[in-house]
Protein backbone atom coordinates (compact mmCIF):
# COMPACT_ATOMS: atom_id res chain seq x y z
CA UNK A 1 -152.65 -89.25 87.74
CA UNK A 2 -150.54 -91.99 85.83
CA UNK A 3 -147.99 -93.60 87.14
CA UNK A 4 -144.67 -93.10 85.00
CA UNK A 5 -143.04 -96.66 84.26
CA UNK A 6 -139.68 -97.80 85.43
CA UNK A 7 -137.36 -98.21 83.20
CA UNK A 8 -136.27 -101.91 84.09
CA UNK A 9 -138.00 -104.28 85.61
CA UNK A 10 -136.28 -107.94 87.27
CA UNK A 11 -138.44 -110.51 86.93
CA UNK A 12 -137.64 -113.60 89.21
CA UNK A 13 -139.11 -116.19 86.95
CA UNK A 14 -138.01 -119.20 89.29
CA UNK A 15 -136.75 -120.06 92.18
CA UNK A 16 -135.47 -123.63 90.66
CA UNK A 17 -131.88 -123.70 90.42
CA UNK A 18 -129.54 -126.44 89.44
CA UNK A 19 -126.46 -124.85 90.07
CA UNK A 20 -124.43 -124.25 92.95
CA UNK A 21 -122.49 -120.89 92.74
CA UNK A 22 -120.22 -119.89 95.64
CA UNK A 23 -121.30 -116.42 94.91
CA UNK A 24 -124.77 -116.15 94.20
CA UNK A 25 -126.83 -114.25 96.54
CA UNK A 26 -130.20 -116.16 95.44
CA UNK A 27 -132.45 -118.46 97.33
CA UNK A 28 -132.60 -121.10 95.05
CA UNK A 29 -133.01 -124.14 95.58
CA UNK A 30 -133.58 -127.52 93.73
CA UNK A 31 -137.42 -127.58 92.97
CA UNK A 32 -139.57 -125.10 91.86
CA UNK A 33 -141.66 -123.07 94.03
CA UNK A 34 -145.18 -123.92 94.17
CA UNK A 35 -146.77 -120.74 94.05
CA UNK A 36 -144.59 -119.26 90.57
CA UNK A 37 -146.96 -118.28 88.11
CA UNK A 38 -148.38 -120.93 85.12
CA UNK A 39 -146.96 -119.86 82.10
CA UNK A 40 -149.75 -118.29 80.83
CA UNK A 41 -149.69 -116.14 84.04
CA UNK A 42 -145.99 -115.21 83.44
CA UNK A 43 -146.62 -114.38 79.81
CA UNK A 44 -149.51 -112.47 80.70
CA UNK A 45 -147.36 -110.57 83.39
CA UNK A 46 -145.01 -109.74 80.46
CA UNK A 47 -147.79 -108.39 77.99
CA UNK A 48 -148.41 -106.10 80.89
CA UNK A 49 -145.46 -104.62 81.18
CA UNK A 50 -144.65 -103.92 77.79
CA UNK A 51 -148.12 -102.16 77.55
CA UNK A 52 -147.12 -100.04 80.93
CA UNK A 53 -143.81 -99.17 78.60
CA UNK A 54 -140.91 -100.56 80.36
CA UNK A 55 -137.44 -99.97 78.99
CA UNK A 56 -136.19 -103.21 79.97
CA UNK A 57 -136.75 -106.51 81.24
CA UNK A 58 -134.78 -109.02 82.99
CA UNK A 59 -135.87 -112.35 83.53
CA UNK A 60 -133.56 -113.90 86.35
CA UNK A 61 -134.41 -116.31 89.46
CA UNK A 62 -133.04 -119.44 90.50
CA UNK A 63 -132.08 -120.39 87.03
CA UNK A 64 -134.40 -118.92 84.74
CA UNK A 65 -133.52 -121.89 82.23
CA UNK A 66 -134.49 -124.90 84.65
CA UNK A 67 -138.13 -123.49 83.67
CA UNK A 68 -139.24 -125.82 80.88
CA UNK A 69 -141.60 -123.61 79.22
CA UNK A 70 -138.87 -120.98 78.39
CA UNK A 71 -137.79 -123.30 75.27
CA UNK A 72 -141.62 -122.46 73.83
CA UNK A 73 -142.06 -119.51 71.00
CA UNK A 74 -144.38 -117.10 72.25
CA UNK A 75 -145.45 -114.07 70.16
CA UNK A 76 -147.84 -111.36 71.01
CA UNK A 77 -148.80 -108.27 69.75
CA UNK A 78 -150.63 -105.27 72.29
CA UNK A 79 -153.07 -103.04 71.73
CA UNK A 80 -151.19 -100.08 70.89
CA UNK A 81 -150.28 -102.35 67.67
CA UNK A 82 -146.01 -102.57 69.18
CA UNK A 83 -144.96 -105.70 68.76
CA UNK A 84 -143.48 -107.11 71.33
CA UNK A 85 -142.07 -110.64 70.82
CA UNK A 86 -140.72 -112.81 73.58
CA UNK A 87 -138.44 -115.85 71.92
CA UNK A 88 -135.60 -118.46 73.73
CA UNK A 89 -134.14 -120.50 71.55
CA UNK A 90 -132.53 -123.23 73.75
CA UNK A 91 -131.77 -125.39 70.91
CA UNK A 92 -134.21 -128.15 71.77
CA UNK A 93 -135.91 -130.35 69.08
C-alpha cells in the first residue's frame, strides 16, 4: 500500500530569527539551532518530497532568510525526469 502525498508540506528551515514580531507564534530565537539539517541535508529533504509529489511547499521557521545558504542556486532534476528547481534570489553579489 502507498501512501498518498499531502498536498502541502511546511518546512521549518530555521529556527534563527532576527526579528521581533509582537505577533508571531514561533520559537525563534537569535542563533540557529544546532541540530537543523546541513544544506545538503535540507536540499536532499526537498528532492524527496518533490519525488513523493507534493503540491506545495513552504519553507518558513524562524526567519527562513537568516539561513545563509538560501542565497545559493540549486538545481536538480529527479528520476521521473520533472524538473524541479529550487532558486532565491536575495540579490547578493
Amino acid at each position: 500500500m502507498q501512501i498518498q502525498p499531502p498536498f502541502m508540506v511546511s518546512y521549518s528551515i530555521t529556527t534563527k530569527c532576527n526579528l521581533k514580531c509582537k505577533h508571531c507564534y514561533s520559537s525563534s530565537v537569535e542563533q540557529a539551532a544546532p541540530d537543523e539539517l546541513f544544506t545538503e541535508e535540507a536540499l536532499y529533504l526537498v528532492d524527496d518530497l518533490s519525488r513523493w509529489g507534493i503540491g506545495l511547499l513552504i519553507i518558513d521557521g524562524g526567519e527562513p532568510l537568516c539561513r545563509e545558504d538560501l542565497g545559493q542556486d540549486h538545481a536538480t532534476q529527479d528520476t521521473d525526469q520533472r524538473s524541479l528547481y529550487r532558486y532565491v534570489d536575495l540579490g547578493q553579489d
